[in-house]
C-alpha atoms as a PDB file:
ATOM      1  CA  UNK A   1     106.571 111.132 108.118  1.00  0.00           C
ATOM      2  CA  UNK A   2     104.089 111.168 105.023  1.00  0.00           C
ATOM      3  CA  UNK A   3     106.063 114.236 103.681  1.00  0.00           C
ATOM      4  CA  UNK A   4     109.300 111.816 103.815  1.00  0.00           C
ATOM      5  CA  UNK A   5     107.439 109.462 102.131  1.00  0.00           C
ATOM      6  CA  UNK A   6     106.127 111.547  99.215  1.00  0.00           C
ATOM      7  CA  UNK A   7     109.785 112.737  98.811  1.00  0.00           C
ATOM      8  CA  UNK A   8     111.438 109.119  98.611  1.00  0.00           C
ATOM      9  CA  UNK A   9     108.386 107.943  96.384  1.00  0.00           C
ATOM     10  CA  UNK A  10     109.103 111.236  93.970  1.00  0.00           C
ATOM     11  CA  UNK A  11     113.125 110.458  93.651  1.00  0.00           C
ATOM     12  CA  UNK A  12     112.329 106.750  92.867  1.00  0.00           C
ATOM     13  CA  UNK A  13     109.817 108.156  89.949  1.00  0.00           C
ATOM     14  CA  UNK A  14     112.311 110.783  88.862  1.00  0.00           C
ATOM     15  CA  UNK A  15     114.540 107.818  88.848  1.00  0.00           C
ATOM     16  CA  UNK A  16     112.319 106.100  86.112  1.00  0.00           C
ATOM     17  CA  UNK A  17     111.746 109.039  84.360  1.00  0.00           C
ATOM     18  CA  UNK A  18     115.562 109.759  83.684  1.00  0.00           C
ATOM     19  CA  UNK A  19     115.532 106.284  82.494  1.00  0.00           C
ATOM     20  CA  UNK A  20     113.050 106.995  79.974  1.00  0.00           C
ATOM     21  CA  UNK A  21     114.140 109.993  79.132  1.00  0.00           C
ATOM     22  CA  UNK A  22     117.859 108.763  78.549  1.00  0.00           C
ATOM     23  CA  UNK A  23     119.139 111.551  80.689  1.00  0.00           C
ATOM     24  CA  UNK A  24     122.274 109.759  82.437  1.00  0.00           C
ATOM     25  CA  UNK A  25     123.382 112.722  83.995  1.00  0.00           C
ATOM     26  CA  UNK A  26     119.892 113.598  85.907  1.00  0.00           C
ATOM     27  CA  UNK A  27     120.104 109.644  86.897  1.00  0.00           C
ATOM     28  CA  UNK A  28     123.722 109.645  88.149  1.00  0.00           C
ATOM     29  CA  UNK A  29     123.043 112.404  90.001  1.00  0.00           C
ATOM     30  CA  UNK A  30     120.266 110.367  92.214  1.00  0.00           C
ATOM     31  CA  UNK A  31     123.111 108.244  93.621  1.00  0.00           C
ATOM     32  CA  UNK A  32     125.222 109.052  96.593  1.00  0.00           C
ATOM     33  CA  UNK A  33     129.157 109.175  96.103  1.00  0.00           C
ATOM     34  CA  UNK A  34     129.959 105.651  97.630  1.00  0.00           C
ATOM     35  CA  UNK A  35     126.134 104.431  96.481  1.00  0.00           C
ATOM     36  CA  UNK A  36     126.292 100.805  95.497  1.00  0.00           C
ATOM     37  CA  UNK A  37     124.194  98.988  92.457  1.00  0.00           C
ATOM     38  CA  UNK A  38     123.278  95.479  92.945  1.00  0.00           C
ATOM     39  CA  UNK A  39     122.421  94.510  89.755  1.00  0.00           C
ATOM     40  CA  UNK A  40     121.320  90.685  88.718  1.00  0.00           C
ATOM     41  CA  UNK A  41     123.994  88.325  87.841  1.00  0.00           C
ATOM     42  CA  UNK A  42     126.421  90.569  88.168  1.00  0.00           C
ATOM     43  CA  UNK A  43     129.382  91.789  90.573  1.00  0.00           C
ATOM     44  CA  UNK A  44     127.777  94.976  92.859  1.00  0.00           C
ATOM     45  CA  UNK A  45     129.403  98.455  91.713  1.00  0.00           C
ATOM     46  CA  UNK A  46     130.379 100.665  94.511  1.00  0.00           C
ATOM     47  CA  UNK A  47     130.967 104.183  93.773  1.00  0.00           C
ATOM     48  CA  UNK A  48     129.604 106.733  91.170  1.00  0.00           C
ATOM     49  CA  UNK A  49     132.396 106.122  89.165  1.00  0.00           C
ATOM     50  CA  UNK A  50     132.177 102.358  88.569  1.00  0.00           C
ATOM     51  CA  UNK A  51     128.253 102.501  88.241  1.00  0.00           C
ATOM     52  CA  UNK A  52     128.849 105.596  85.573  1.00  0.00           C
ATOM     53  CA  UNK A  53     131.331 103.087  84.003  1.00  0.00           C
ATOM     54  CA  UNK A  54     128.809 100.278  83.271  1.00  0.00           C
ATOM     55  CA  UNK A  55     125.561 101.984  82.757  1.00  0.00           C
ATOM     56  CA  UNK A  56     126.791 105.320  80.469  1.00  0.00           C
ATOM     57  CA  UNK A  57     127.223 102.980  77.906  1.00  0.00           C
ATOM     58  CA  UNK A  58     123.669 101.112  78.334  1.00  0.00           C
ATOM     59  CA  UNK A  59     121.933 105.068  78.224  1.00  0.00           C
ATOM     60  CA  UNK A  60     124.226 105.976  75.241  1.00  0.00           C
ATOM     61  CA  UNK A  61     123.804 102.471  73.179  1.00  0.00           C
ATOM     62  CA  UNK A  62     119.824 102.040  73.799  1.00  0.00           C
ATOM     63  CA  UNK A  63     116.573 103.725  74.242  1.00  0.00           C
ATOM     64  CA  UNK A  64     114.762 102.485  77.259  1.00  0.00           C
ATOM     65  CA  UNK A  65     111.584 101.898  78.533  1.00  0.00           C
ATOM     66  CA  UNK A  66     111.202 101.644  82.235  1.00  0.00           C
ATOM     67  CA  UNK A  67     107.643 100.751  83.831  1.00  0.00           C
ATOM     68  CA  UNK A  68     107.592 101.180  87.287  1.00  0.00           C
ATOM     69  CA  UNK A  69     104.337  98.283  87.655  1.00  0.00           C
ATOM     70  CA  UNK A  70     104.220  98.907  91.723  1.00  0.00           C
ATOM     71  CA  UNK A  71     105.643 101.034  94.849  1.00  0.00           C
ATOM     72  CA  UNK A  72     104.984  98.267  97.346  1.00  0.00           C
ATOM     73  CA  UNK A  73     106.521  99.774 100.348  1.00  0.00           C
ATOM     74  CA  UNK A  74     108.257 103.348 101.262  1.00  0.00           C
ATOM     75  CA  UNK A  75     109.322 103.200 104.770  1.00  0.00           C
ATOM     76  CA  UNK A  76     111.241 105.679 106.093  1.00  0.00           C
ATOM     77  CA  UNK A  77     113.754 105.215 109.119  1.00  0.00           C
ATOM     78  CA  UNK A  78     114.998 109.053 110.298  1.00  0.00           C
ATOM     79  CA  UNK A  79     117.597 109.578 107.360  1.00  0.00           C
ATOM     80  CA  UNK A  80     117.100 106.285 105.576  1.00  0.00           C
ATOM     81  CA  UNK A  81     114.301 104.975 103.996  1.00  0.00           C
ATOM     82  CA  UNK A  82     113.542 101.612 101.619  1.00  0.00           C
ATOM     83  CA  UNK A  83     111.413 101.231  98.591  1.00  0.00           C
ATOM     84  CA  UNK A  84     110.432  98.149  97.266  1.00  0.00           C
ATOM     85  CA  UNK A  85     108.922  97.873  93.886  1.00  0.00           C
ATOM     86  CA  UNK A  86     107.798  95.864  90.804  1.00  0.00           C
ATOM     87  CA  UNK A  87     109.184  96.977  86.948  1.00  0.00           C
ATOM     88  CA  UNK A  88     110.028  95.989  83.790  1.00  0.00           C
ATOM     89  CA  UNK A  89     112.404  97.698  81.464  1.00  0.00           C
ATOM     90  CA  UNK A  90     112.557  97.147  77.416  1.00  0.00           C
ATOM     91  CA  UNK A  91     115.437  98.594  75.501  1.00  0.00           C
ATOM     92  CA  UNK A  92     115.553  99.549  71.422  1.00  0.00           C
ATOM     93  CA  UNK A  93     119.472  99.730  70.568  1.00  0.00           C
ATOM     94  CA  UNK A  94     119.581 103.171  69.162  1.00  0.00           C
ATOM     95  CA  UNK A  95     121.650 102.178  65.867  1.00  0.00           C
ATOM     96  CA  UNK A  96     118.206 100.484  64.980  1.00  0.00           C
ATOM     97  CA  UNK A  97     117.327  96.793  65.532  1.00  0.00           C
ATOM     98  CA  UNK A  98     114.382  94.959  67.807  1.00  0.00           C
ATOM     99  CA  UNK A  99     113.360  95.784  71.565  1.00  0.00           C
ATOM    100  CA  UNK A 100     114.358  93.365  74.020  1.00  0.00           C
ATOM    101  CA  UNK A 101     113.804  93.247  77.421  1.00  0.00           C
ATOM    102  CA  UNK A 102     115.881  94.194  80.510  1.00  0.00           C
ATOM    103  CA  UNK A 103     114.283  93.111  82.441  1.00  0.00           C
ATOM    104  CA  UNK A 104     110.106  91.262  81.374  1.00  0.00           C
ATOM    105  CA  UNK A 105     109.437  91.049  85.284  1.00  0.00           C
ATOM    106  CA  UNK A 106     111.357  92.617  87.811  1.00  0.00           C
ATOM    107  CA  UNK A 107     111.757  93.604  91.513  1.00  0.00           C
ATOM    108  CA  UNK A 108     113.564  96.251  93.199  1.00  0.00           C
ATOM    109  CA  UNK A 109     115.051  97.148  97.253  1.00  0.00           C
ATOM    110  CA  UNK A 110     116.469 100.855  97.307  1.00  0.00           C
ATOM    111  CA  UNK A 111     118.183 102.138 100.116  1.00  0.00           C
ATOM    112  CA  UNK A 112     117.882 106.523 100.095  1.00  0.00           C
ATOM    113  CA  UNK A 113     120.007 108.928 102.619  1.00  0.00           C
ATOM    114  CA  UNK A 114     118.721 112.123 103.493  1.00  0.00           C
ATOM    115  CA  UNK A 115     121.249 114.648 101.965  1.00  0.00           C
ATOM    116  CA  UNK A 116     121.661 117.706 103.963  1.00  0.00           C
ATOM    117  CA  UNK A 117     119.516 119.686 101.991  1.00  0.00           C
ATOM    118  CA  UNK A 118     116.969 117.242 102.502  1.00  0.00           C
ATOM    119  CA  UNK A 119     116.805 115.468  99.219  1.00  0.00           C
ATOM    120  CA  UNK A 120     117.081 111.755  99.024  1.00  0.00           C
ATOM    121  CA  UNK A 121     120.299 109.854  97.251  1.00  0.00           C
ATOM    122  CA  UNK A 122     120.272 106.370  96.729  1.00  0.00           C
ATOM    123  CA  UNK A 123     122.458 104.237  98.285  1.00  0.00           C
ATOM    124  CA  UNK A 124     121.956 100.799  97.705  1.00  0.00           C
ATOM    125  CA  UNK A 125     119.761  99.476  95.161  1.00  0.00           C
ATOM    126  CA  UNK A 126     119.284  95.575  94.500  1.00  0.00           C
ATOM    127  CA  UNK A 127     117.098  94.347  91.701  1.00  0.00           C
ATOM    128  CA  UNK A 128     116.677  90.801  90.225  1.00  0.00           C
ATOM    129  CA  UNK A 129     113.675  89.143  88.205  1.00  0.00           C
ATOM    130  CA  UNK A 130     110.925  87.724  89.278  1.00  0.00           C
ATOM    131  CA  UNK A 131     110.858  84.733  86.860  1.00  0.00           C
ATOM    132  CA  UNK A 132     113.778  82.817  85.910  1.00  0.00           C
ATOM    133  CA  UNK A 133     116.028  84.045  83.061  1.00  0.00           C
END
């Protein structure tokens, strides 16, 4: 069960560090086909294809700086398992300007399948802010 674990905690950070990196294609390929993104005050996005709609954009526009603050909980249900952690993410548009943030103070719920090869796709994740807007 720790192995499982280790292996959900490790996509989550390879999640971040795609972010960071501004590698859209190694972070589109942590979702599952039919994966939906819950972002905050917005509609969900169900599928790859709408969720590489709205975000290629967002990786090709700004540079951004994800902090993962906490891994709170990585429980792991057979071929499921949940995360739940704290972040913040800061972006710099790339055509030059000021860093903003994302996202000062925010939380995250990710849902991860088992692939048959035994890596870990997300498959739901929810995020909103702690504090109000």
């Amino acid at each position: 069960m720790a192995e499982n674990s280790s292996a959900v905690e490790a996509t989550l950070r390879r999640y971040g560090s795609a972010v960071n990196d501004g590698d859209f294609e190694a972070w589109i390929s942590l979702w599952e086909e039919d994966g939906r993104q819950m972002p905050a005050d917005a509609p969900a996005r169900v599928g790859v294809a709408a969720i590489r709609e709205a975000m290629q954009p967002v990786f090709e526009a700004l540079n951004l700086d994800f902090q993962m603050h906490s891994i709170d909980d990585v429980e792991v249900f057979g071929d499921v398992a949940l995360t739940r952690c704290t972040y913040s993410i800061h972006a710099t548009p790339k055509a030059g300007g000021e860093t903003f943030p994302v996202m000062a103070d925010g939380k995250a719920l990710t849902l991860f399948k088992r692939q048959s090869n035994d890596s870990w796709k997300i498959v739901y994740d929810c995020v909103n802010a702690n504090t109000p807007a």
